[in-house]
PDB file of N, CA and C in Angstrom:
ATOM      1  N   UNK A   1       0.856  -1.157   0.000  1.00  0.00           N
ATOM      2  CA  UNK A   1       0.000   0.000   0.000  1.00  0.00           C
ATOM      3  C   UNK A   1       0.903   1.221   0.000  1.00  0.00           C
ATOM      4  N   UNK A   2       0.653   2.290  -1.135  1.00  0.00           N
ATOM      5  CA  UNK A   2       1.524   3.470  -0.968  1.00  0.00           C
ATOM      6  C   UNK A   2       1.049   4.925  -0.347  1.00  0.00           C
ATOM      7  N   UNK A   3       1.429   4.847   0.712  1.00  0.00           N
ATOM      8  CA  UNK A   3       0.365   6.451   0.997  1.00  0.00           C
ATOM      9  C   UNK A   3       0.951   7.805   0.236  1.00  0.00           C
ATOM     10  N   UNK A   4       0.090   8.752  -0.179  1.00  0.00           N
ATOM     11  CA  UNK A   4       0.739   9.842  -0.770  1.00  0.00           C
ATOM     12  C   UNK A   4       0.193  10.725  -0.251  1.00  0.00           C
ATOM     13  N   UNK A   5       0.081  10.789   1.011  1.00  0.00           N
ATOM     14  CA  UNK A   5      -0.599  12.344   1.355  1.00  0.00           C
ATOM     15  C   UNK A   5       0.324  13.542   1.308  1.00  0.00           C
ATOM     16  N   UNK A   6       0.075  14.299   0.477  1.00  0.00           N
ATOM     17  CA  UNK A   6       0.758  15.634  -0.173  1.00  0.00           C
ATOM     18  C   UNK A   6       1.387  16.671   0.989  1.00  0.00           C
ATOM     19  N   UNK A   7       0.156  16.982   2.247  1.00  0.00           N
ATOM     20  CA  UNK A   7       0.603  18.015   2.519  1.00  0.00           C
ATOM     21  C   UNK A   7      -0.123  18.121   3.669  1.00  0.00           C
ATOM     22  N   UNK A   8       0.102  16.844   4.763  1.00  0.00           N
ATOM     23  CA  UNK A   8      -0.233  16.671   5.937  1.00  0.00           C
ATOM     24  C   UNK A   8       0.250  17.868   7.068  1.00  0.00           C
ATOM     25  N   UNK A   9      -1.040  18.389   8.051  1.00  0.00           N
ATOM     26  CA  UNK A   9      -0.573  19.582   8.684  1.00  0.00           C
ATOM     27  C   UNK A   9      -0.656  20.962   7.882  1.00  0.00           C
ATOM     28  N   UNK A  10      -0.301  20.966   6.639  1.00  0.00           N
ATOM     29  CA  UNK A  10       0.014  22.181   6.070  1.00  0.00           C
ATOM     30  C   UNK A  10      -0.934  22.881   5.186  1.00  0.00           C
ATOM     31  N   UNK A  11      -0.504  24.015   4.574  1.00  0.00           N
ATOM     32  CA  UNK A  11      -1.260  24.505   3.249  1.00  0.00           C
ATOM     33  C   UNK A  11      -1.092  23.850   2.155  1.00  0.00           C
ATOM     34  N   UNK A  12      -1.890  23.715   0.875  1.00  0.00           N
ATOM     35  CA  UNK A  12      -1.159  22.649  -0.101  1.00  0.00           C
ATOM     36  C   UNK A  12      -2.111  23.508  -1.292  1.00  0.00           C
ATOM     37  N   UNK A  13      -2.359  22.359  -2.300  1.00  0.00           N
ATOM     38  CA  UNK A  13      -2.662  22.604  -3.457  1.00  0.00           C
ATOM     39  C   UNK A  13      -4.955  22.264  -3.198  1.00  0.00           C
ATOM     40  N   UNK A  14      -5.283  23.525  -2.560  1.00  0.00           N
ATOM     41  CA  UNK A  14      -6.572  23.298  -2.409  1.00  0.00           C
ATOM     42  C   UNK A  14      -7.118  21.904  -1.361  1.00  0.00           C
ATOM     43  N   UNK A  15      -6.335  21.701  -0.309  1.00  0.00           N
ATOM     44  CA  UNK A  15      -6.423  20.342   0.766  1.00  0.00           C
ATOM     45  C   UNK A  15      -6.854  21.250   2.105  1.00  0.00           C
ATOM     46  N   UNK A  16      -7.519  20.645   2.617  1.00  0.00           N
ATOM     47  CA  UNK A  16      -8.069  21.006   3.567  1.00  0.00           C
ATOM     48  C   UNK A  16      -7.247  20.262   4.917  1.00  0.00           C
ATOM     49  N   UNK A  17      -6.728  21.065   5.760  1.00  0.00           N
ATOM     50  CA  UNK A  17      -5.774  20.348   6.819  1.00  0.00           C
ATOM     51  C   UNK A  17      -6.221  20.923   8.014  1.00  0.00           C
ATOM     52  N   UNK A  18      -5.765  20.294   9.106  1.00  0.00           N
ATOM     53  CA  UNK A  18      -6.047  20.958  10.321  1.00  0.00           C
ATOM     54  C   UNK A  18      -4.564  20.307  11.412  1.00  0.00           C
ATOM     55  N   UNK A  19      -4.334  20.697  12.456  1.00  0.00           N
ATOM     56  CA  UNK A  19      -2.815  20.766  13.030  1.00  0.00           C
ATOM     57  C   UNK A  19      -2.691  20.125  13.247  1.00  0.00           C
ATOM     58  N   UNK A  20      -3.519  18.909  13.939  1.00  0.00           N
ATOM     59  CA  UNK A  20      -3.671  17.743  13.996  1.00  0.00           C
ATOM     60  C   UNK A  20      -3.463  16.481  12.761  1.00  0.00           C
ATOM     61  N   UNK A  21      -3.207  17.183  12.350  1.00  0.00           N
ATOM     62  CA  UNK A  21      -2.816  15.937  11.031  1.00  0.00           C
ATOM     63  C   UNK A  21      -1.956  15.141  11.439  1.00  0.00           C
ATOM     64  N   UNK A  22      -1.180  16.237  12.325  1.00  0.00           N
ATOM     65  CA  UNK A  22       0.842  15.438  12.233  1.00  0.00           C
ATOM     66  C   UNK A  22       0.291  14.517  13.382  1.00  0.00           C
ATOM     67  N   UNK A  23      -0.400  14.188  14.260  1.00  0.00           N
ATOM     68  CA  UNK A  23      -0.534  12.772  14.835  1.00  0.00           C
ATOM     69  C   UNK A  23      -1.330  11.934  13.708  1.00  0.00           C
ATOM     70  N   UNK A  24      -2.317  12.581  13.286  1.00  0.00           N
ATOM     71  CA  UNK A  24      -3.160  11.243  12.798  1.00  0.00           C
ATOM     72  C   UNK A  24      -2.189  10.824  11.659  1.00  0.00           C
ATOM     73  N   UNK A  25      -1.031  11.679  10.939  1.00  0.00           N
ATOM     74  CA  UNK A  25      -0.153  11.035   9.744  1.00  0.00           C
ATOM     75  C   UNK A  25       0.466   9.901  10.341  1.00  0.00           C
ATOM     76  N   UNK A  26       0.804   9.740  11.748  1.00  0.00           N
ATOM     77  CA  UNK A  26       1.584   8.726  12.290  1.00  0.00           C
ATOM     78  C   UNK A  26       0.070   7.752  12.365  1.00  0.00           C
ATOM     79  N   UNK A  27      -0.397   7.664  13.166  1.00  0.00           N
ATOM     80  CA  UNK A  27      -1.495   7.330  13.680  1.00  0.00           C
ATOM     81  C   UNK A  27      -2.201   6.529  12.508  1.00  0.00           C
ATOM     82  N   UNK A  28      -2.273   6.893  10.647  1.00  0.00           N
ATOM     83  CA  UNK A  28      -2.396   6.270   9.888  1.00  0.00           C
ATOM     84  C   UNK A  28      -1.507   4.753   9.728  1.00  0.00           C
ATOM     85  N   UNK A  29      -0.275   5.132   9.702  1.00  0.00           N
ATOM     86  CA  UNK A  29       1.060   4.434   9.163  1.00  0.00           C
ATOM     87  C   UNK A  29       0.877   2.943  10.425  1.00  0.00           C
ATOM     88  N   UNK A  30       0.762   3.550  11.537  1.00  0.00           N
ATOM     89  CA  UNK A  30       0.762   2.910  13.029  1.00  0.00           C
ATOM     90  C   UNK A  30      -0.434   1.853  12.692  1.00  0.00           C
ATOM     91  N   UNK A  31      -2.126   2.488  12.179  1.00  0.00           N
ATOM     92  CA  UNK A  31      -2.487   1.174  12.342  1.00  0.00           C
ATOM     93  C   UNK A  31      -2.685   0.520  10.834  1.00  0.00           C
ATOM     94  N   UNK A  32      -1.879   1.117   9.671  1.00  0.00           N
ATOM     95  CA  UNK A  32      -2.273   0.569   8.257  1.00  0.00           C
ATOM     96  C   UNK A  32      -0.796  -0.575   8.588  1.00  0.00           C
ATOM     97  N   UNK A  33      -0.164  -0.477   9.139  1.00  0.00           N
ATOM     98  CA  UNK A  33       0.817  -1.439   9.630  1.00  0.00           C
ATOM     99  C   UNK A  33       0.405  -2.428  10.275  1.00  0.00           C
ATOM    100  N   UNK A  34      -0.186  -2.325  11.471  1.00  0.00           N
ATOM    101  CA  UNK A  34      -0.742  -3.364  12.607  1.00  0.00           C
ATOM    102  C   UNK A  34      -1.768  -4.128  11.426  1.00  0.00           C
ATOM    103  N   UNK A  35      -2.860  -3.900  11.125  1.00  0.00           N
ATOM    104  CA  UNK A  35      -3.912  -4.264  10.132  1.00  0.00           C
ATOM    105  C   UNK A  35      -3.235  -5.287   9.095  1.00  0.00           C
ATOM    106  N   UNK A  36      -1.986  -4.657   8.563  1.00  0.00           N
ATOM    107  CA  UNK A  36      -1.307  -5.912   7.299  1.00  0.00           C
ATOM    108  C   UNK A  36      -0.647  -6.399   7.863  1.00  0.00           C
ATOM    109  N   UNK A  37      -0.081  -6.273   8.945  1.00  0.00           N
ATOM    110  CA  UNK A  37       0.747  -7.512   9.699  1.00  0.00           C
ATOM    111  C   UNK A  37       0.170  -8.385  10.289  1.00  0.00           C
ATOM    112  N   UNK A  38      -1.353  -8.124  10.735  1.00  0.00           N
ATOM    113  CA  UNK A  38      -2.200  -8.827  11.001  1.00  0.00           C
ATOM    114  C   UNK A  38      -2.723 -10.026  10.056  1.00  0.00           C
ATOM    115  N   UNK A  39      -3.035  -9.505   8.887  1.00  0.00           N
ATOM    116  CA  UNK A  39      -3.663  -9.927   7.275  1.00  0.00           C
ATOM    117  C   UNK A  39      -2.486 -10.927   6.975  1.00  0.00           C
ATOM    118  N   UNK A  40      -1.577 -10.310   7.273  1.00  0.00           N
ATOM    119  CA  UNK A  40      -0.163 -11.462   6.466  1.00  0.00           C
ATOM    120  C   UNK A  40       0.091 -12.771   7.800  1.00  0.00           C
ATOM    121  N   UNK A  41       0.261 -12.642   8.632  1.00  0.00           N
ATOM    122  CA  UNK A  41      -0.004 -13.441   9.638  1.00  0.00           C
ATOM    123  C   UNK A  41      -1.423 -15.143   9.099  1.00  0.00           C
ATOM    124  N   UNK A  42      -2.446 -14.095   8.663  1.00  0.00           N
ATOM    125  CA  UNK A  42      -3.605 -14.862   8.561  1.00  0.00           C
ATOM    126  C   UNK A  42      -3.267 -15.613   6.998  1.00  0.00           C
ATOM    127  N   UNK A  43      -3.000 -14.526   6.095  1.00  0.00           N
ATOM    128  CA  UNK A  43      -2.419 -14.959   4.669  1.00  0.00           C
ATOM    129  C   UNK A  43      -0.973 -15.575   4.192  1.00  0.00           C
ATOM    130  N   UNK A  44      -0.120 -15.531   5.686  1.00  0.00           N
ATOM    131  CA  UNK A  44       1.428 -16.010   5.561  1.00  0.00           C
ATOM    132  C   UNK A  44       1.856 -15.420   4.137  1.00  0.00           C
ATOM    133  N   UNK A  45       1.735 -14.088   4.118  1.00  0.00           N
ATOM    134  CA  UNK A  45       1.985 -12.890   2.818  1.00  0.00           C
ATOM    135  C   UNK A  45       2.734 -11.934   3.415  1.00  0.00           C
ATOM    136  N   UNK A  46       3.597 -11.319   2.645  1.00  0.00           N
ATOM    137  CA  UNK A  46       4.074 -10.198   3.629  1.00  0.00           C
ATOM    138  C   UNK A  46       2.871  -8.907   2.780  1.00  0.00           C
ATOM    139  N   UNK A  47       3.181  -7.624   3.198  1.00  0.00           N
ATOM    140  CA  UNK A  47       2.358  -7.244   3.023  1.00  0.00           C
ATOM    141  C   UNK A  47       3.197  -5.811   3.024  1.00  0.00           C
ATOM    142  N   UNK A  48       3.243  -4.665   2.276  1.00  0.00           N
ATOM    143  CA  UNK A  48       4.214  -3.539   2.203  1.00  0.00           C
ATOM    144  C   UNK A  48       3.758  -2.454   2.266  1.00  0.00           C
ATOM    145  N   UNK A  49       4.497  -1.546   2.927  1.00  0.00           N
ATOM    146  CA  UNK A  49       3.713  -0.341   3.269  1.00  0.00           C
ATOM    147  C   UNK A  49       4.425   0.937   2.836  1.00  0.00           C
ATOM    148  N   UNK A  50       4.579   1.477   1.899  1.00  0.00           N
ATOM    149  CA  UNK A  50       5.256   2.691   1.196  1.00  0.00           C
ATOM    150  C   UNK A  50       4.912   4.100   1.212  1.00  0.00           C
ATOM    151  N   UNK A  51       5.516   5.161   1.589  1.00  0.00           N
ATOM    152  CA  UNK A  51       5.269   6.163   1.142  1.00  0.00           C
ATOM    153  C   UNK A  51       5.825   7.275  -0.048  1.00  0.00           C
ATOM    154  N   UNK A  52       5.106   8.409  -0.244  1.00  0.00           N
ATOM    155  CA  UNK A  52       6.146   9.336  -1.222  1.00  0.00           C
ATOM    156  C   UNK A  52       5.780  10.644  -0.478  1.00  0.00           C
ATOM    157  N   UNK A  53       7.095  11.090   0.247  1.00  0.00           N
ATOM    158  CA  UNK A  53       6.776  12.296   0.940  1.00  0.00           C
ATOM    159  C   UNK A  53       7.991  13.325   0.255  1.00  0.00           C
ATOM    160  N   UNK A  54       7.070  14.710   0.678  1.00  0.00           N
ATOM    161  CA  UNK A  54       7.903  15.983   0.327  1.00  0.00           C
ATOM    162  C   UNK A  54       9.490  15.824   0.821  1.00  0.00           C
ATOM    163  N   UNK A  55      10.180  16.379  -0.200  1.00  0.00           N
ATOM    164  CA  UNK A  55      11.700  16.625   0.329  1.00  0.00           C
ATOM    165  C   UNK A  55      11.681  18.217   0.958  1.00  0.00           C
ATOM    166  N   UNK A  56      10.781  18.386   1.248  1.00  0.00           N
ATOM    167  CA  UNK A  56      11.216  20.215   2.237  1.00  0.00           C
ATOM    168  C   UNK A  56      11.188  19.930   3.552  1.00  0.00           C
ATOM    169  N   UNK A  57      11.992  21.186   3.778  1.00  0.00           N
ATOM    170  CA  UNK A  57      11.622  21.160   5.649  1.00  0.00           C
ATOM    171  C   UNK A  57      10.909  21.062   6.210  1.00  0.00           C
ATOM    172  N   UNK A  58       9.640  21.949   5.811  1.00  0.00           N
ATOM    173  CA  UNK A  58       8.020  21.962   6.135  1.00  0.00           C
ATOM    174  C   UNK A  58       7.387  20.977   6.312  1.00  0.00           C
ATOM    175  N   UNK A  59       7.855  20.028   5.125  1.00  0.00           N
ATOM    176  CA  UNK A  59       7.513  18.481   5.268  1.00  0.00           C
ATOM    177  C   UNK A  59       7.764  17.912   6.459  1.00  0.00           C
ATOM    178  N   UNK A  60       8.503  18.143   7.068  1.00  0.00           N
ATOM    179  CA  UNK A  60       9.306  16.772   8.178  1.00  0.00           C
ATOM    180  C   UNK A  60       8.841  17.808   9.194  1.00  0.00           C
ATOM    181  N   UNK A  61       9.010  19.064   9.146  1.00  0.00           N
ATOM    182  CA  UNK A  61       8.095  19.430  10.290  1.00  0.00           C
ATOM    183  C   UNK A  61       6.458  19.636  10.734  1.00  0.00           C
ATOM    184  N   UNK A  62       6.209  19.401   9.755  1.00  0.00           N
ATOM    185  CA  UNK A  62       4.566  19.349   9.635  1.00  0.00           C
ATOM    186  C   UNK A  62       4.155  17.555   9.917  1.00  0.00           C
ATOM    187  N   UNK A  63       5.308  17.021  10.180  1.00  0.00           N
ATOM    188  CA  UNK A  63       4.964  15.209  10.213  1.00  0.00           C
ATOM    189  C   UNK A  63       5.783  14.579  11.405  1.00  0.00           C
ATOM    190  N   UNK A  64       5.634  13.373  11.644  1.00  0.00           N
ATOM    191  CA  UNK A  64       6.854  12.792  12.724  1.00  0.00           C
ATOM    192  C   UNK A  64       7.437  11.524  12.222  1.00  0.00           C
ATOM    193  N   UNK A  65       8.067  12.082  10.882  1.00  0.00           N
ATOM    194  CA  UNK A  65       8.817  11.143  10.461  1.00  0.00           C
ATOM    195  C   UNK A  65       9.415   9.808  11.143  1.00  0.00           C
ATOM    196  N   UNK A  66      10.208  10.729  12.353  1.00  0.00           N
ATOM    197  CA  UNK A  66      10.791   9.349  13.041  1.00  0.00           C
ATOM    198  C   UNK A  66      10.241   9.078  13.516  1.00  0.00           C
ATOM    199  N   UNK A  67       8.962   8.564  13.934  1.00  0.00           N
ATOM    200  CA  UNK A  67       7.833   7.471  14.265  1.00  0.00           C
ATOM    201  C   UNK A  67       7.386   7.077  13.049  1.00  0.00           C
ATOM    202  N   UNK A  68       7.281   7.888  12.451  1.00  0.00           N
ATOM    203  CA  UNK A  68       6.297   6.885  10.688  1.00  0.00           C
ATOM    204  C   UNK A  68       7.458   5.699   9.874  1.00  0.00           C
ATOM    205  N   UNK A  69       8.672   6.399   9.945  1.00  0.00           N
ATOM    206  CA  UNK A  69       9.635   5.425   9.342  1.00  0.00           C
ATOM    207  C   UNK A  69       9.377   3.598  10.049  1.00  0.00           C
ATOM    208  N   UNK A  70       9.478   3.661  10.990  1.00  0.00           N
ATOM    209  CA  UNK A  70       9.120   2.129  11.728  1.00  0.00           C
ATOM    210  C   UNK A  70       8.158   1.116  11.435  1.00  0.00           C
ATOM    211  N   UNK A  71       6.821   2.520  10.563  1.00  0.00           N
ATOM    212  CA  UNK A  71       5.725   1.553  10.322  1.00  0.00           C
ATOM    213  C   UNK A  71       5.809   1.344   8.475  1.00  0.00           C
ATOM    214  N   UNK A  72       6.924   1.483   8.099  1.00  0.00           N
ATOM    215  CA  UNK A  72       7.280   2.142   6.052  1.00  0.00           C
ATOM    216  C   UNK A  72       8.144   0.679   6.150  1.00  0.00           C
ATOM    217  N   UNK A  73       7.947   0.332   4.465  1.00  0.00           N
ATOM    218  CA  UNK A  73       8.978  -0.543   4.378  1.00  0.00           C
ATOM    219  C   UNK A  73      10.009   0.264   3.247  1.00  0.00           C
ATOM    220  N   UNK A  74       9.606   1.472   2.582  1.00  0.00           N
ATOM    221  CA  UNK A  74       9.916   2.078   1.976  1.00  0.00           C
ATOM    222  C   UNK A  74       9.510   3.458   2.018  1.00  0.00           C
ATOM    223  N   UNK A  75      10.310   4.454   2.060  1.00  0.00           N
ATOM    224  CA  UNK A  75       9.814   6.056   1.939  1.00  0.00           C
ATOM    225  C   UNK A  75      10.514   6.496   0.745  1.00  0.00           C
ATOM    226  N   UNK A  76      10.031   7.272  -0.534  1.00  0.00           N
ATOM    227  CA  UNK A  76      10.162   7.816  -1.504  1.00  0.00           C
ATOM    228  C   UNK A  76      10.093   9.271  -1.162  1.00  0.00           C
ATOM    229  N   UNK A  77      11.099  10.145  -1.389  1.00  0.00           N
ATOM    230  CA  UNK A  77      11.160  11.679  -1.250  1.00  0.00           C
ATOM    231  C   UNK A  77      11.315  12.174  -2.570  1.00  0.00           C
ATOM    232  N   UNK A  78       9.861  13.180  -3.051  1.00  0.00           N
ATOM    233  CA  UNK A  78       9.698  13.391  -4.058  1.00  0.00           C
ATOM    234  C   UNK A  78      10.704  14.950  -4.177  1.00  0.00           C
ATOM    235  N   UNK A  79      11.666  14.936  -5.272  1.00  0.00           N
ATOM    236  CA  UNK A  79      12.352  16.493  -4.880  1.00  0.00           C
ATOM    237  C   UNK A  79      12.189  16.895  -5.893  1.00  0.00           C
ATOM    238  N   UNK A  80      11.028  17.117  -6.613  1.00  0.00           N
ATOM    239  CA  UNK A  80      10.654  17.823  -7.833  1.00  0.00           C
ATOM    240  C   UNK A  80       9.821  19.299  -6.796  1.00  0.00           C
ATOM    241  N   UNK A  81       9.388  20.299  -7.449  1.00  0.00           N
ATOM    242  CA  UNK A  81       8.785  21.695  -6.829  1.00  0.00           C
ATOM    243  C   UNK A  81       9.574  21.942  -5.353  1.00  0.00           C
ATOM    244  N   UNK A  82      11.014  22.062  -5.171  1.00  0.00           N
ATOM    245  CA  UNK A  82      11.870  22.108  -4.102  1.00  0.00           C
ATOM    246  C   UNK A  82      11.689  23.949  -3.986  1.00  0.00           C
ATOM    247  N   UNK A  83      11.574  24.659  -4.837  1.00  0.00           N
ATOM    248  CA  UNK A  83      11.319  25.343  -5.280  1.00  0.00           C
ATOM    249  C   UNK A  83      10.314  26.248  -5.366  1.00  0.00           C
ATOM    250  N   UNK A  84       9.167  25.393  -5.271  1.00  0.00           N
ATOM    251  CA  UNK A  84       7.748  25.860  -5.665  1.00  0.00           C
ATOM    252  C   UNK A  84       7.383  25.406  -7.052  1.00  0.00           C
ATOM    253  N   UNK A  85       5.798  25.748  -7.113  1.00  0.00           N
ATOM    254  CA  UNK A  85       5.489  25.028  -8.854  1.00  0.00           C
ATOM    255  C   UNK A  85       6.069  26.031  -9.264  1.00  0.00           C
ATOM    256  N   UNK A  86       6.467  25.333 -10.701  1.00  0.00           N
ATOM    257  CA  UNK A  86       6.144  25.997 -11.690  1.00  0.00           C
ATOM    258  C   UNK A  86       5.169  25.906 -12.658  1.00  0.00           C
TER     259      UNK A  86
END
C-alpha cells in the first residue's frame, strides 16, 4: 500500500488540513501497519507499506517522520517543486 498524502498539517494545493494531522499522519502508518501484519499473519503474505513524501523542511516538520519510518517498508522523497510550482 503506498500512501501519498501531499501536505499533511500544512497549506497545499486546495487540501483542507487541520494541526492535527501530524498525529493522525503517524497514527495512519501505526495502524495501516498493525492491520497488514495482522492480514499477512492470517495470509502467511508479507504485506508492504510505502510512502512518497515531500523533500522540504516543512515536510518533516509538519509530520513525525521518526515514528512513521518504523511503520514504512519504503519512503520515496519526491524532490521535484523544491522550489515551488512551476
Amino acid at each position: 500500500v503506498d500512501i501519498d498524502w501531499e501536505y499533511p498539517g500544512m497549506i497545499g494545493d486546495s487540501n483542507m488540513y487541520r494541526p492535527e494531522d501530524k498525529e493522525h499522519y503517524t497514527d495512519l502508518f501505526r495502524n495501516l501497519r498493525h492491520d497488514l501484519d495482522s492480514l499477512g499473519n492470517i495470509t502467511h503474505s508479507k504485506y508492504y507499506v510505502t510512502t512518497a513524501v515531500g523533500g522540504s523542511q516543512a515536510y518533516i516538520d509538519h509530520t513525525e517522520m521518526d515514528k512513521v519510518q518504523q511503520y514504512t517498508d519504503y519512503i520515496n522523497v519526491m524532490s521535484y517543486d523544491l522550489y515551488g510550482a512551476w
